[in-house]
C-alpha atoms as a PDB file:
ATOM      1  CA  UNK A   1      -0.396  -0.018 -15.999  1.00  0.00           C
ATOM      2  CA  UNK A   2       3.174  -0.326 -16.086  1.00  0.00           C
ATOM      3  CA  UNK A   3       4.029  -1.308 -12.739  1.00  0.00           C
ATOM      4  CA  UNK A   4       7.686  -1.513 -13.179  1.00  0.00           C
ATOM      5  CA  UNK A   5       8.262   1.564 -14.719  1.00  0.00           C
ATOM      6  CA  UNK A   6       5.999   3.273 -11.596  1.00  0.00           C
ATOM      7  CA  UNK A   7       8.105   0.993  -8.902  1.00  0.00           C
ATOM      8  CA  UNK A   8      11.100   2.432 -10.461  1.00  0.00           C
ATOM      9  CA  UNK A   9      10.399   5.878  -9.740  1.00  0.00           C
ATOM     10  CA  UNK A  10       8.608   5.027  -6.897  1.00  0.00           C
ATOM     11  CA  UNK A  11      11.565   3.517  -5.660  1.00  0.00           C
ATOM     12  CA  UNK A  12      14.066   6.325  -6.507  1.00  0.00           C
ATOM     13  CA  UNK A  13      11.581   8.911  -4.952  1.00  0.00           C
ATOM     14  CA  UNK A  14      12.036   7.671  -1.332  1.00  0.00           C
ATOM     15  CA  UNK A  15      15.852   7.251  -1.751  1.00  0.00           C
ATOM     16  CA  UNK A  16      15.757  10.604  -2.553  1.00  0.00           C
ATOM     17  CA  UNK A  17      13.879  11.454   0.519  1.00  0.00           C
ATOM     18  CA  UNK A  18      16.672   9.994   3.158  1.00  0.00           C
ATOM     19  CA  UNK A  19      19.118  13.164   2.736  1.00  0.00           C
ATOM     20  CA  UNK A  20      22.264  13.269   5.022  1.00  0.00           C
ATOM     21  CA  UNK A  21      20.232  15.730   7.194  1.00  0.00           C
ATOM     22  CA  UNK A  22      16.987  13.946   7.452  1.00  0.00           C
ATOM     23  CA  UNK A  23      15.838  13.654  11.264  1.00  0.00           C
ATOM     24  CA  UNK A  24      15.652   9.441  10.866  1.00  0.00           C
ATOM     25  CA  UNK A  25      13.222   9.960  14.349  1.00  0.00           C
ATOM     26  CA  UNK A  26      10.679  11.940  12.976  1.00  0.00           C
ATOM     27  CA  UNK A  27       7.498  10.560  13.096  1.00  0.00           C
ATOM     28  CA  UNK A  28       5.769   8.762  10.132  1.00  0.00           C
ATOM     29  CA  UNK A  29       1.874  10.035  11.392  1.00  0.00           C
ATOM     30  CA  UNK A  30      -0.014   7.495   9.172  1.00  0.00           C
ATOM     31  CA  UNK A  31       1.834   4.425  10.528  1.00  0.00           C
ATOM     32  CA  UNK A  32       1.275   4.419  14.608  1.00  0.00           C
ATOM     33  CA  UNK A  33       4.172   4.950  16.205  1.00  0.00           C
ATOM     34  CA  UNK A  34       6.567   4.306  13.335  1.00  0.00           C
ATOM     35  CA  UNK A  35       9.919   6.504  12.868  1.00  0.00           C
ATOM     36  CA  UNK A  36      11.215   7.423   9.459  1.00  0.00           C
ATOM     37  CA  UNK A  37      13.712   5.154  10.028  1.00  0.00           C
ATOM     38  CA  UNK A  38      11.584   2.529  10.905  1.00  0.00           C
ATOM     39  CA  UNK A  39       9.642   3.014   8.069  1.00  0.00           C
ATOM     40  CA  UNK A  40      12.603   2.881   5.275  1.00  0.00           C
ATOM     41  CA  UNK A  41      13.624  -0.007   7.317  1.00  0.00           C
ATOM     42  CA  UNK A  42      10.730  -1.704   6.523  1.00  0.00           C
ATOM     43  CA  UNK A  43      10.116  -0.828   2.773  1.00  0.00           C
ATOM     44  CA  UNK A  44      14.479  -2.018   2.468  1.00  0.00           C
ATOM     45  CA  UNK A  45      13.566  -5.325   4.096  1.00  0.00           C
ATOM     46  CA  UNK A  46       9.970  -5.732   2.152  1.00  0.00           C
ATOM     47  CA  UNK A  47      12.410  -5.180  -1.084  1.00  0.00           C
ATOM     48  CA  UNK A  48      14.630  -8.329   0.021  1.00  0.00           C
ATOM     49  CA  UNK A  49      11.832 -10.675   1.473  1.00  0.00           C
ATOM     50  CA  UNK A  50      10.427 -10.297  -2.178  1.00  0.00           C
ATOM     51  CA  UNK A  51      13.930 -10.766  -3.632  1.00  0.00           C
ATOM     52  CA  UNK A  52      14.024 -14.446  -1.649  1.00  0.00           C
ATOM     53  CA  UNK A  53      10.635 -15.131  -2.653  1.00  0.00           C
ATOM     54  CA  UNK A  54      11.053 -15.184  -6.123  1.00  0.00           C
ATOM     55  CA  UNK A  55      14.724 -16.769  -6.327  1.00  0.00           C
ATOM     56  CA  UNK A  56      14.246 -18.724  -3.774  1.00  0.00           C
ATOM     57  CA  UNK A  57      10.401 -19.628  -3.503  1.00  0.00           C
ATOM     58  CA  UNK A  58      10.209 -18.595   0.101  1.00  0.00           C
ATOM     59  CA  UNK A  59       8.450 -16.235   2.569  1.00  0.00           C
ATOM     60  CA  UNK A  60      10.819 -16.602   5.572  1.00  0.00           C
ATOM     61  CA  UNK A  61      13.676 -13.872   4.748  1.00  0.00           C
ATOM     62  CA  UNK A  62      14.987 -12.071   7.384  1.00  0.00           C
ATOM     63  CA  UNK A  63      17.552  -9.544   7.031  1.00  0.00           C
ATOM     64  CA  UNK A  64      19.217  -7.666   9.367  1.00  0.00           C
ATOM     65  CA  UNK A  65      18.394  -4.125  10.750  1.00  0.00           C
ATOM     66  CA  UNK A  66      18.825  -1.032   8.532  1.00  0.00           C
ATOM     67  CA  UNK A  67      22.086   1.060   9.603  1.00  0.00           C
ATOM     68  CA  UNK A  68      21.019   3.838  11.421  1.00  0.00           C
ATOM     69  CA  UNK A  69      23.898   6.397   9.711  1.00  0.00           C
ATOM     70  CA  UNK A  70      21.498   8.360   6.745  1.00  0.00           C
ATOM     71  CA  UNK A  71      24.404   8.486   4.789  1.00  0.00           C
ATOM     72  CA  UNK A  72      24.752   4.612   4.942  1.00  0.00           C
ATOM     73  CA  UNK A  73      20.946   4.090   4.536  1.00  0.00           C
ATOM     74  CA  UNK A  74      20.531   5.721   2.069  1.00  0.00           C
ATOM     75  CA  UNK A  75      23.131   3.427   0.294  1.00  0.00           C
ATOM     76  CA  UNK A  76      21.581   0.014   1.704  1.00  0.00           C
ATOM     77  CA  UNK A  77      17.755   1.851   0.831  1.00  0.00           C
ATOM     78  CA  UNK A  78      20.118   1.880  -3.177  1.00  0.00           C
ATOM     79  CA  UNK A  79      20.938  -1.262  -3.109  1.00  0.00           C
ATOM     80  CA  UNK A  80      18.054  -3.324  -1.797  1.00  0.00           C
ATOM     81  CA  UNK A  81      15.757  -1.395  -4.750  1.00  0.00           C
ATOM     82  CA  UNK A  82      18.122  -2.311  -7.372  1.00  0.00           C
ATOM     83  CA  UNK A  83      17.702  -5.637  -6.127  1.00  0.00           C
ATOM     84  CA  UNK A  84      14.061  -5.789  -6.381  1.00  0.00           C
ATOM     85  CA  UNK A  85      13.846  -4.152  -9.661  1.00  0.00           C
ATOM     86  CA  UNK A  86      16.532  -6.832 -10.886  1.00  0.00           C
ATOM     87  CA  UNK A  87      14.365  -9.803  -9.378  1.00  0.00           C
ATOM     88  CA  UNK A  88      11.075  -8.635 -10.612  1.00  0.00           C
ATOM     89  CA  UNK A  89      12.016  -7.487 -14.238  1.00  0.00           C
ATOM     90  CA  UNK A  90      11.042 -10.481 -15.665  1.00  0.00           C
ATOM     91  CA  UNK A  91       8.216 -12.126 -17.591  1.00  0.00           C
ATOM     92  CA  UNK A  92       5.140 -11.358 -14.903  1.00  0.00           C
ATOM     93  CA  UNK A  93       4.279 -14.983 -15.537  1.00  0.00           C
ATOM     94  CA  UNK A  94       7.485 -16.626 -14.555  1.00  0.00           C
ATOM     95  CA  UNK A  95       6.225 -18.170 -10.698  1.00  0.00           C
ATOM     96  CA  UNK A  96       7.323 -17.114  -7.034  1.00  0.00           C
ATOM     97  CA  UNK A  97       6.310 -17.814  -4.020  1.00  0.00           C
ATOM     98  CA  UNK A  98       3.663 -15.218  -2.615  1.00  0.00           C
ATOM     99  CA  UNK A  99       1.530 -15.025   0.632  1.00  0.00           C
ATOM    100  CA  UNK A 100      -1.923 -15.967  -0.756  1.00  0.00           C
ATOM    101  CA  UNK A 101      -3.947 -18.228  -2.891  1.00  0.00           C
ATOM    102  CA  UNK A 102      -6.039 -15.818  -3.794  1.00  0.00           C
ATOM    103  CA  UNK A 103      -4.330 -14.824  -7.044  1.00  0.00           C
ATOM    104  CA  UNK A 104      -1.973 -16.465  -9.276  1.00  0.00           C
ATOM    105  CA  UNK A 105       1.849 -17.374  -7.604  1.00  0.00           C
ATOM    106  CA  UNK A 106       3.475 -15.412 -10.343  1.00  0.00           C
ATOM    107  CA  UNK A 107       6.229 -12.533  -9.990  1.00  0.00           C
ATOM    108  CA  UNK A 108       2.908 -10.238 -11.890  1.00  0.00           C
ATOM    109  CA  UNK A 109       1.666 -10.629  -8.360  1.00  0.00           C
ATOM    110  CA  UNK A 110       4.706  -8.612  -6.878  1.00  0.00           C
ATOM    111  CA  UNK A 111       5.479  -6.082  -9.830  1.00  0.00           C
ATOM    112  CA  UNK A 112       1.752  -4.698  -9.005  1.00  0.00           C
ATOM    113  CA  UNK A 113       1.928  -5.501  -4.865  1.00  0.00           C
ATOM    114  CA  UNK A 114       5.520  -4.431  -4.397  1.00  0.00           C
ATOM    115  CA  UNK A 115       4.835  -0.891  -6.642  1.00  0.00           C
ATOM    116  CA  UNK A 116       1.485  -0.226  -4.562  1.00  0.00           C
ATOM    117  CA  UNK A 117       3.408  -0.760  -1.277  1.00  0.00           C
ATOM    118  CA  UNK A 118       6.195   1.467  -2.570  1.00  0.00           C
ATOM    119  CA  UNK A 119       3.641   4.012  -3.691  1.00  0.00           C
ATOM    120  CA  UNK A 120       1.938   4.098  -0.391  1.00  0.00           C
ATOM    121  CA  UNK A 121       5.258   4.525   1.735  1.00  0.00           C
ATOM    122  CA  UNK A 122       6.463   7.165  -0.622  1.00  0.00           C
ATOM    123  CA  UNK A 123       3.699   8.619   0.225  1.00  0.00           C
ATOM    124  CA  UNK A 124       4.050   8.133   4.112  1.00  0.00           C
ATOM    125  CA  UNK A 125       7.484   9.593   3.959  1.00  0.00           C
ATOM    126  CA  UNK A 126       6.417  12.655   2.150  1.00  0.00           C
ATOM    127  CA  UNK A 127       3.631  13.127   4.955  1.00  0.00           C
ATOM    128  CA  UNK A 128       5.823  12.536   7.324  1.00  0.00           C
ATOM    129  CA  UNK A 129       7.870  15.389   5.647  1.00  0.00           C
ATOM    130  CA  UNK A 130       5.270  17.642   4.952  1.00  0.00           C
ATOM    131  CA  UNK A 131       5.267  16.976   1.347  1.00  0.00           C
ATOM    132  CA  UNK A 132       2.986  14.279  -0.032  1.00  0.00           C
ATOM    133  CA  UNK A 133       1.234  15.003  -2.938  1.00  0.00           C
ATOM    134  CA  UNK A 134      -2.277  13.146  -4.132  1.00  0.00           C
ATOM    135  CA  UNK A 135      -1.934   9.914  -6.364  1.00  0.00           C
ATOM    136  CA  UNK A 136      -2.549   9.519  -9.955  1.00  0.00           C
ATOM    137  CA  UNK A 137      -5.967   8.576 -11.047  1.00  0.00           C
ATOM    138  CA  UNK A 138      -5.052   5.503 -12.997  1.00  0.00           C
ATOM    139  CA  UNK A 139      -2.733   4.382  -9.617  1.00  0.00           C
ATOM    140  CA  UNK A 140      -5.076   5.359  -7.525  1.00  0.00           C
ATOM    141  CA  UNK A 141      -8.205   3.646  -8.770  1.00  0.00           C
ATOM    142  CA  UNK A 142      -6.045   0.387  -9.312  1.00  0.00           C
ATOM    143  CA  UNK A 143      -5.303   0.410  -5.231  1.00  0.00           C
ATOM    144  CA  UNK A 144      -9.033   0.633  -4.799  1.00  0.00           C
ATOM    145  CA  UNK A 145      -9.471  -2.195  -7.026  1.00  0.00           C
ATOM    146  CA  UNK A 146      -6.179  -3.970  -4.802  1.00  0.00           C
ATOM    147  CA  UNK A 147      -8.065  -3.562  -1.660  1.00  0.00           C
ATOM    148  CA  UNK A 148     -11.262  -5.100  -1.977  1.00  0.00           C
ATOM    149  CA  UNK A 149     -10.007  -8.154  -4.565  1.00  0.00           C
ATOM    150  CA  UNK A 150      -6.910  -9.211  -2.177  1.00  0.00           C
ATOM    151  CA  UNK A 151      -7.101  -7.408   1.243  1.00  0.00           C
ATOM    152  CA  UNK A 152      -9.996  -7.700   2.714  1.00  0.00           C
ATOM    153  CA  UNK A 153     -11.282 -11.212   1.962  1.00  0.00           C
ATOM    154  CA  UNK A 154      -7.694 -11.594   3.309  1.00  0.00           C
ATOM    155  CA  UNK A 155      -8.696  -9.765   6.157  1.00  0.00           C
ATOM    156  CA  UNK A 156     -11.410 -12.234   7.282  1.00  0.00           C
ATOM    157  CA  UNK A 157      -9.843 -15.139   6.228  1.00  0.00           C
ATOM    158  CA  UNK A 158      -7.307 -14.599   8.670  1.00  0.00           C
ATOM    159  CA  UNK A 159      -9.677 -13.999  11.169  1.00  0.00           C
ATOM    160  CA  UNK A 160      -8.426 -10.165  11.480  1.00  0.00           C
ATOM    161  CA  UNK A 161     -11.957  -8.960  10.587  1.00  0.00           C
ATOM    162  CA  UNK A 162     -15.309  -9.813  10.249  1.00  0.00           C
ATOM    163  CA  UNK A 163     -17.438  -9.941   7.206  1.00  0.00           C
ATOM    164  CA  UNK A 164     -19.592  -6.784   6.838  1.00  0.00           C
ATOM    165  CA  UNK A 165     -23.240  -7.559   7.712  1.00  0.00           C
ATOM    166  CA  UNK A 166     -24.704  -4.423   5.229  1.00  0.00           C
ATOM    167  CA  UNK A 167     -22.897  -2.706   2.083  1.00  0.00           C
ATOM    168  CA  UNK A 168     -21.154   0.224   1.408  1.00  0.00           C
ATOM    169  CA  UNK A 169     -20.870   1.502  -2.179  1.00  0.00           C
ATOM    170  CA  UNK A 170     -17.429   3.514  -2.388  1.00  0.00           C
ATOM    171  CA  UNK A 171     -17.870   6.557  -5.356  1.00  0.00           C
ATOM    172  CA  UNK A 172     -14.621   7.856  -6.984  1.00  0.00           C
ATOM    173  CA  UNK A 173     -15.933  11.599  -8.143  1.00  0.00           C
ATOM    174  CA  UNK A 174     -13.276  11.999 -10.541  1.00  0.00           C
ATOM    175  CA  UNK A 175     -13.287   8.629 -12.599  1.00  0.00           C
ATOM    176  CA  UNK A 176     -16.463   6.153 -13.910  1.00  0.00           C
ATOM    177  CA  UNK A 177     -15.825   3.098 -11.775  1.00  0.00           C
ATOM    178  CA  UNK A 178     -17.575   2.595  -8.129  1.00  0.00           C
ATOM    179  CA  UNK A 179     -16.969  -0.642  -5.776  1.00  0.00           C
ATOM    180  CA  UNK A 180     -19.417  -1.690  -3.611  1.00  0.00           C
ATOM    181  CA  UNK A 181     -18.711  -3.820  -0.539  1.00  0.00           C
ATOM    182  CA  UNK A 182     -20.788  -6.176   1.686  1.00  0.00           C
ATOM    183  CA  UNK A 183     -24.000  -8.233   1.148  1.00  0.00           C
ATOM    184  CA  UNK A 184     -27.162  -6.792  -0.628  1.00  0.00           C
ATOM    185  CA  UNK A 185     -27.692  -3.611  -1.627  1.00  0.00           C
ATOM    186  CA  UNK A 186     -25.456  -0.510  -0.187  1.00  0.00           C
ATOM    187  CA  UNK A 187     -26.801   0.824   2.539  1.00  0.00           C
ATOM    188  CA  UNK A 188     -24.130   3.934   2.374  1.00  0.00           C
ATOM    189  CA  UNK A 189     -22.416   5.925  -0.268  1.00  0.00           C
ATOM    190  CA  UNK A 190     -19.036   7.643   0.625  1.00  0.00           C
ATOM    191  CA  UNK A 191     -17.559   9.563  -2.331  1.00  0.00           C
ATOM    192  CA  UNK A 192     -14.079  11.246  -2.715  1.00  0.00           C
ATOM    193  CA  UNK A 193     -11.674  11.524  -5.236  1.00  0.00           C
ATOM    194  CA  UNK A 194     -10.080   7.771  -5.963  1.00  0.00           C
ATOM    195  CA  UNK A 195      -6.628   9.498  -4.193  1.00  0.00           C
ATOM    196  CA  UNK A 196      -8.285  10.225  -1.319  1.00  0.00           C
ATOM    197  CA  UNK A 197     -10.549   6.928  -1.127  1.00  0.00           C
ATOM    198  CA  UNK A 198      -7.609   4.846  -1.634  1.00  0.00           C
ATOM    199  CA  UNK A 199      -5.917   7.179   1.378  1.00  0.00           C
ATOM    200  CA  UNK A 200      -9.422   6.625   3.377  1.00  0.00           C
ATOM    201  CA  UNK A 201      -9.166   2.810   2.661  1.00  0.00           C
ATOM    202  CA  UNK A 202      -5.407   2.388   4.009  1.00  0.00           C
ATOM    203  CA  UNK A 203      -6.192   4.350   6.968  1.00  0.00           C
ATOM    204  CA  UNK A 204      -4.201   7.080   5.848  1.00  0.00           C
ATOM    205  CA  UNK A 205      -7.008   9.823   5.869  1.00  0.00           C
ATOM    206  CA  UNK A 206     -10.468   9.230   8.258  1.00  0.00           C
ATOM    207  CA  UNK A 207     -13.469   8.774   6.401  1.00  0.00           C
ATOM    208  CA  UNK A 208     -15.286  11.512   8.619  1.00  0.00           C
ATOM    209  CA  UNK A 209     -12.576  14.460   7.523  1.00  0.00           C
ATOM    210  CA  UNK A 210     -13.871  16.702   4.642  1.00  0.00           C
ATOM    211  CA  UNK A 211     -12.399  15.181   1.759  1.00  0.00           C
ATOM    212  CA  UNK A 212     -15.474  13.128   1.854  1.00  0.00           C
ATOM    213  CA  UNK A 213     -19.128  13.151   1.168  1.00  0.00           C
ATOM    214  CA  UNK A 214     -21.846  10.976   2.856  1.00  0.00           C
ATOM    215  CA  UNK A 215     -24.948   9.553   1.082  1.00  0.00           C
ATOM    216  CA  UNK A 216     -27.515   6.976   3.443  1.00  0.00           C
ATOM    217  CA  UNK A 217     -26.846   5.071   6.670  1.00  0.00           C
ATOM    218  CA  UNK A 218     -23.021   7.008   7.748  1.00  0.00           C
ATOM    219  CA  UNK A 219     -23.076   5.084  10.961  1.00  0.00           C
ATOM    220  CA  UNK A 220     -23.192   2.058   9.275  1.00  0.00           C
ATOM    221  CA  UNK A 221     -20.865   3.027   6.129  1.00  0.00           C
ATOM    222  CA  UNK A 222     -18.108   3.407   8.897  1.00  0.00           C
ATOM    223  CA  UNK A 223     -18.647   0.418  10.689  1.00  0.00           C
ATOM    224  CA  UNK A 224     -17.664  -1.179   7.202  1.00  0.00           C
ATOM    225  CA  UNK A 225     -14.922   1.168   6.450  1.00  0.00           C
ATOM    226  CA  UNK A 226     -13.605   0.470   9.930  1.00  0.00           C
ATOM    227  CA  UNK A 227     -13.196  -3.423   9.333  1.00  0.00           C
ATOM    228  CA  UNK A 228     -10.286  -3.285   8.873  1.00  0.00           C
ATOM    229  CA  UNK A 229     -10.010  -3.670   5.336  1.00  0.00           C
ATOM    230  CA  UNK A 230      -5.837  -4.006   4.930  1.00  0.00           C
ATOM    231  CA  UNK A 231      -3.050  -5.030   7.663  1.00  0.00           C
END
């Protein structure tokens, strides 16, 4: 995948999204209690922590608070994605400082975190606008595959969940590739498309809506699903 290009436009979309109208308190449903504001607040400051990490090899940046004008927002939403783009277009194996161990300390490790967490947050702002659309396959499927090789051995490590005792086999229906999650054999089957999974997965859509189909032990699938698997 090219994560760059898809950060790019990633990027532009939810500039494009903060209009001089836009009601900045509207709420954002799939992040608690989270305004629109709040929520391009956060992606703007998530730009510049990553910015700091990789010129500066630190995980410590704190900027200040987003202007609250949309007009001006929108310009500091401009600026702080030019400044990621800038940072990160560079060889993917040039190092930075990153929040795990898990995978390599490179500035690869942000071009594919930093578009995924765009992605996602586009997509927040669109729901919370009554206009997100499903993801691509090929981004989609990658998020899965995000999930269960960072997030939620991260999860546990950091004592934020605990480690499944059965398995759950998760079943894109429109691709080839399956992931299966938890000791032994799955006891479960939950099958979706891979947009809607990855949706399910970031707790974005429930698992028990009707996007979703249920194969085995349910109860126990959503104990799994529940974990939590991501932040």
């Amino acid at each position: 995948m090219d994560y760059m290009a898809i950060l790019r436009q990633r990027l532009t979309a939810f500039g494009e999204l903060i209009t001089p109208d836009l009601p900045l308190g509207a709420p954002v449903p799939g992040c608690g209690d989270w305004t629109f504001y709040e929520l391009a607040d956060h992606l703007g400051q998530g730009n510049m922590w990553v910015v700091t990490a990789v010129a500066e090899g630190r995980g410590d940046y704190q900027g200040e608070p987003a202007p609250k004008d949309p007009v001006e927002l929108r310009d500091w939403f401009d600026r702080s994605s030019e400044a990621i783009v800038g940072s990160l277009s560079v060889d993917p194996e040039t190092p930075a400082w990153t929040f795990t161990s898990q995978m390599p300390r490179t500035v690869g490790f942000w071009q594919r975190r930093r578009m995924h967490e765009t992605a996602m947050h586009l997509w927040d702002g669109q729901d919370a606008l009554g206009t997100a659309a499903p993801f691509e396959l090929e981004l989609a499927v990658d998020g899965i595959n995000e999930v269960f090789e960072l997030f939620a051995p991260r999860m546990i490590l950091r004592g934020l969940a605990t480690e499944p005792d059965v398995a759950l086999r998760v079943r894109a229906t429109d691709t080839g590739p399956q992931w299966t999650y938890g000791p032994g054999e799955p006891v479960a089957e939950i099958s979706g498309t891979a947009s809607d999974l990855l949706l399910a997965l970031w707790q974005r859509k429930p698992a028990t809506g009707p996007a979703f189909a249920w194969e085995g032990d349910r109860l126990a699938g959503e104990r799994v699903l529940a974990g939590p698997l991501v932040p």
